[in-house]
C-alpha atoms as a PDB file:
ATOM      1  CA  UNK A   1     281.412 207.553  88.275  1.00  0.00           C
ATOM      2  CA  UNK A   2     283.181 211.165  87.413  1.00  0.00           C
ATOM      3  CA  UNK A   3     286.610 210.417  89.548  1.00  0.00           C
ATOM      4  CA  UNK A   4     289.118 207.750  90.222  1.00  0.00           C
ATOM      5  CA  UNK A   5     288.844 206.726  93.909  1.00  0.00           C
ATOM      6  CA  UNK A   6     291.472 205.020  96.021  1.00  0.00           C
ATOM      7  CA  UNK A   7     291.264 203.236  99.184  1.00  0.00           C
ATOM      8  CA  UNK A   8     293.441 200.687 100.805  1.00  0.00           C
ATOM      9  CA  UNK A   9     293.055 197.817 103.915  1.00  0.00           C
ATOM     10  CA  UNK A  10     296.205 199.305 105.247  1.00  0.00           C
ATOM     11  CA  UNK A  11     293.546 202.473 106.724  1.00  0.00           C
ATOM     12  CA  UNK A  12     289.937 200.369 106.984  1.00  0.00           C
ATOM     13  CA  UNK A  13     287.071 202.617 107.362  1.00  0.00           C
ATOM     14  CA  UNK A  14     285.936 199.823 109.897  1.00  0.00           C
ATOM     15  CA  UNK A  15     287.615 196.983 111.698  1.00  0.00           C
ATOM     16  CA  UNK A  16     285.053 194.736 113.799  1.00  0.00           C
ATOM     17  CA  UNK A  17     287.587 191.739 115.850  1.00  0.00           C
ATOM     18  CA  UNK A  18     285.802 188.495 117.057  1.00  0.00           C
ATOM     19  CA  UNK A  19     287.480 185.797 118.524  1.00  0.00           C
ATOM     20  CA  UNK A  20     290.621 184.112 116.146  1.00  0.00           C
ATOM     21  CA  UNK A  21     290.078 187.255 113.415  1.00  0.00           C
ATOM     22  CA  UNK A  22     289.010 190.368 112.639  1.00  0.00           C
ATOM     23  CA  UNK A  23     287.280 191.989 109.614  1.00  0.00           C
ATOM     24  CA  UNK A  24     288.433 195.347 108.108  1.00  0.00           C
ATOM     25  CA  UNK A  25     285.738 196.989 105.765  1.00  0.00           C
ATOM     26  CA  UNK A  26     286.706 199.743 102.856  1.00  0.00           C
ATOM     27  CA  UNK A  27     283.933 201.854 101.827  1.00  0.00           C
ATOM     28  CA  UNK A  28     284.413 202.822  98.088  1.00  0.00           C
ATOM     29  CA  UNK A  29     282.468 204.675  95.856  1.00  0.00           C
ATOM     30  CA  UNK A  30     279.118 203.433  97.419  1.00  0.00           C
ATOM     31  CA  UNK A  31     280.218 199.937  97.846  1.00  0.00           C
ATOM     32  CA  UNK A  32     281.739 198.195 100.662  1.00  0.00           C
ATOM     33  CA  UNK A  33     284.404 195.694 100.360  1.00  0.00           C
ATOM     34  CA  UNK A  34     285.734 193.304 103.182  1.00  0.00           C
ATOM     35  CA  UNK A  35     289.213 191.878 103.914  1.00  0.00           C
ATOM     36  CA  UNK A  36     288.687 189.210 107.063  1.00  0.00           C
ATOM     37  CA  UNK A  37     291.797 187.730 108.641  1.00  0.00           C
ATOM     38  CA  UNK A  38     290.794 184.668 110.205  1.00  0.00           C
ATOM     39  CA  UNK A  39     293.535 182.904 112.870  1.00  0.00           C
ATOM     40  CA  UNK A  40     293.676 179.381 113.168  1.00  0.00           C
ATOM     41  CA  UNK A  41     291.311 178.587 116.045  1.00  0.00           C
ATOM     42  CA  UNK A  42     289.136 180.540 114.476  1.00  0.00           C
ATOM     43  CA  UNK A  43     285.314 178.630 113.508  1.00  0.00           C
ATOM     44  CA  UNK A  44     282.703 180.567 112.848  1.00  0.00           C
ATOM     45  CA  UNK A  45     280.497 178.452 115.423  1.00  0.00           C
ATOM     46  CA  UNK A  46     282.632 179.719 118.011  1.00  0.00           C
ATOM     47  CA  UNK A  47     283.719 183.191 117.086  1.00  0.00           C
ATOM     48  CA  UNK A  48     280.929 184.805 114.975  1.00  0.00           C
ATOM     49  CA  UNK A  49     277.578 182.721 115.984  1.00  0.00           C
ATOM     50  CA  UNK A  50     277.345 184.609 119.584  1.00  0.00           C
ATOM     51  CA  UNK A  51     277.373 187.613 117.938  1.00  0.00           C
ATOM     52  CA  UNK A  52     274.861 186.526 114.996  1.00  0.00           C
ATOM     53  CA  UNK A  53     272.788 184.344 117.137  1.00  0.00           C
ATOM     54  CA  UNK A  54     271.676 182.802 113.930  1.00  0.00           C
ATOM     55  CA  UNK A  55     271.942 179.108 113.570  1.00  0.00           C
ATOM     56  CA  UNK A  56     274.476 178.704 111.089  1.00  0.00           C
ATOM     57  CA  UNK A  57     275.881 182.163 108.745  1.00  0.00           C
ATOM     58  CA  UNK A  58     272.916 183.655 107.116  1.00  0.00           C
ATOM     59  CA  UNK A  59     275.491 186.159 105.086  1.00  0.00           C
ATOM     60  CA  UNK A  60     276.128 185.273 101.033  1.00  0.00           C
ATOM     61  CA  UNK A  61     280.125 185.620 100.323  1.00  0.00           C
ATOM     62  CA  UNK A  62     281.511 186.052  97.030  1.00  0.00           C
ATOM     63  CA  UNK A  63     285.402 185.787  97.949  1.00  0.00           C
ATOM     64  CA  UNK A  64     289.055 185.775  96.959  1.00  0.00           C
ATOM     65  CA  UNK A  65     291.303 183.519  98.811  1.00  0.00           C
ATOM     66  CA  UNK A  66     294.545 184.888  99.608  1.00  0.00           C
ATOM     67  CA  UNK A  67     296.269 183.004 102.087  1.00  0.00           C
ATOM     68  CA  UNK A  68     295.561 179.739 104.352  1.00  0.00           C
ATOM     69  CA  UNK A  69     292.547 177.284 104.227  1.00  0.00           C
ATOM     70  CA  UNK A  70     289.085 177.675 104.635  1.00  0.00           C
ATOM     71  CA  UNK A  71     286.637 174.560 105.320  1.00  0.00           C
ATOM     72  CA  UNK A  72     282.698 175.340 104.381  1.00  0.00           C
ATOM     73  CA  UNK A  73     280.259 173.101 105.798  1.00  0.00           C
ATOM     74  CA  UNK A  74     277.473 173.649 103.937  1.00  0.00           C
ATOM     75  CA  UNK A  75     273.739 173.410 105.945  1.00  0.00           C
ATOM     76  CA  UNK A  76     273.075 171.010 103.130  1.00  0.00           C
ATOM     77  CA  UNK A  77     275.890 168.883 104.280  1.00  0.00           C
ATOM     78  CA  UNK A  78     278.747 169.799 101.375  1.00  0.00           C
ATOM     79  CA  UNK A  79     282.023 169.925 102.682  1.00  0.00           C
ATOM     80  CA  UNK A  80     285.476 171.392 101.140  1.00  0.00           C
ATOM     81  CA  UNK A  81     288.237 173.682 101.190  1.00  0.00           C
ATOM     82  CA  UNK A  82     289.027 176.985  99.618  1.00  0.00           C
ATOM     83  CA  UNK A  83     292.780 177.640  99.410  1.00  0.00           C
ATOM     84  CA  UNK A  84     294.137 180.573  97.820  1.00  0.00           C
ATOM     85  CA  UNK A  85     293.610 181.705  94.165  1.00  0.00           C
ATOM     86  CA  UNK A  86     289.990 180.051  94.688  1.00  0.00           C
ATOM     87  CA  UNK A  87     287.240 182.527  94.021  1.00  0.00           C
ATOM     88  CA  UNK A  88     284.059 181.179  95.970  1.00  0.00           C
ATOM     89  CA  UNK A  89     280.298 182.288  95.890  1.00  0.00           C
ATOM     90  CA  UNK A  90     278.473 181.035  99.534  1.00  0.00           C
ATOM     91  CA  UNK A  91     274.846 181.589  99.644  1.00  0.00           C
ATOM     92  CA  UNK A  92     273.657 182.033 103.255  1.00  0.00           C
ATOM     93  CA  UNK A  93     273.747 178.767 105.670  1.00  0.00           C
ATOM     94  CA  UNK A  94     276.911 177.833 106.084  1.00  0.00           C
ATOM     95  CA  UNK A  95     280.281 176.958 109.002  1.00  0.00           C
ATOM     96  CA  UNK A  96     283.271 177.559 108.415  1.00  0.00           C
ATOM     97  CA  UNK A  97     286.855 177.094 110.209  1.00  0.00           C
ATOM     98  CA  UNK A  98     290.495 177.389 109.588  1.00  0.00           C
ATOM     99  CA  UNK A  99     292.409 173.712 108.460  1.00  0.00           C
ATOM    100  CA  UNK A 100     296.438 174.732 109.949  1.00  0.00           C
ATOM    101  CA  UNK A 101     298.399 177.052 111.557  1.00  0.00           C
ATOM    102  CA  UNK A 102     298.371 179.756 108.663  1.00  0.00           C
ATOM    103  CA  UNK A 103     296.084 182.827 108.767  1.00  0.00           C
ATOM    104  CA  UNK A 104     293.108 182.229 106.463  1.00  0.00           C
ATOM    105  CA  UNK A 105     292.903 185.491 104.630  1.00  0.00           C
ATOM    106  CA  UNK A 106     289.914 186.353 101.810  1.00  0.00           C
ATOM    107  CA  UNK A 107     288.644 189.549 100.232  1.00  0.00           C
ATOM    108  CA  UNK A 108     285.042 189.534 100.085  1.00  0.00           C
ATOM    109  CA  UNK A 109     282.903 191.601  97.842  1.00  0.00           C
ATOM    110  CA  UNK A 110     279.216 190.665  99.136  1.00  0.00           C
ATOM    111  CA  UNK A 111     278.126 189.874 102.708  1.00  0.00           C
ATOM    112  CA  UNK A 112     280.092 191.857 105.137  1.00  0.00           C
ATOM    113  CA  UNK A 113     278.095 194.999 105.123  1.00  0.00           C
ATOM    114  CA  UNK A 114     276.043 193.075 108.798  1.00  0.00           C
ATOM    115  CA  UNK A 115     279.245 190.945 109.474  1.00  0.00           C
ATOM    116  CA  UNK A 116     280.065 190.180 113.202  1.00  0.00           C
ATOM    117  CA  UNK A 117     278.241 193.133 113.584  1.00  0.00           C
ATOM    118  CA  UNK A 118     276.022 191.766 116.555  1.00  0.00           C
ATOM    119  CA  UNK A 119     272.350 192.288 116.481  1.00  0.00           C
END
């Protein structure tokens, strides 16, 4: 790297909405970064799956939680919640929905590139 780059979510390079949320993607110095807002309401059986078609989410995360709950189910069958300040690394088969009435809000640094993308 031979310059200093800045981007910010405030002007995405992408935003793809789904059902309860939307994702907004930063492209930065050959990397691309994802901030997803998910609304409660928002499962990713219900929102993301029809646009997948895939049987359960097939993408890895590595994420920051910033705001709300999230609830993994695991294909395996582990359950639990990510709340902000957690850092979490998701390898592919997994749900996941929204525990409350807060946004759930995480910055994800690996797996959004094909994200509610469709197929």
């Amino acid at each position: 790297m031979k310059h200093a780059h800045l981007k910010t979510f405030d002007k995405p390079d992408e935003v793809r909405e789904f059902p309860h949320g939307r994702l907004e993607l930063v492209n930065i110095d050959g990397a691309t970064i994802g901030r997803a807002v998910f609304e409660p309401g928002w499962r990713w059986s219900e929102s993301v799956q029809p646009l997948a078609k895939t049987k359960s989410c097939e993408a890895p995360h590595f994420q920051y939680h910033i705001s709300g709950v999230l609830r993994i189910l695991m294909d395996d069958g582990d359950e639990f919640d990510c709340v902000p300040g957690d850092v979490s690394v998701l390898p592919s088969g997994h749900d996941a929905w929204v525990v409350g009435d807060e946004d759930a809000v995480v910055v994800d640094w690996h797996g959004m590139i094909d994200y509610a993308k469709g197929k």
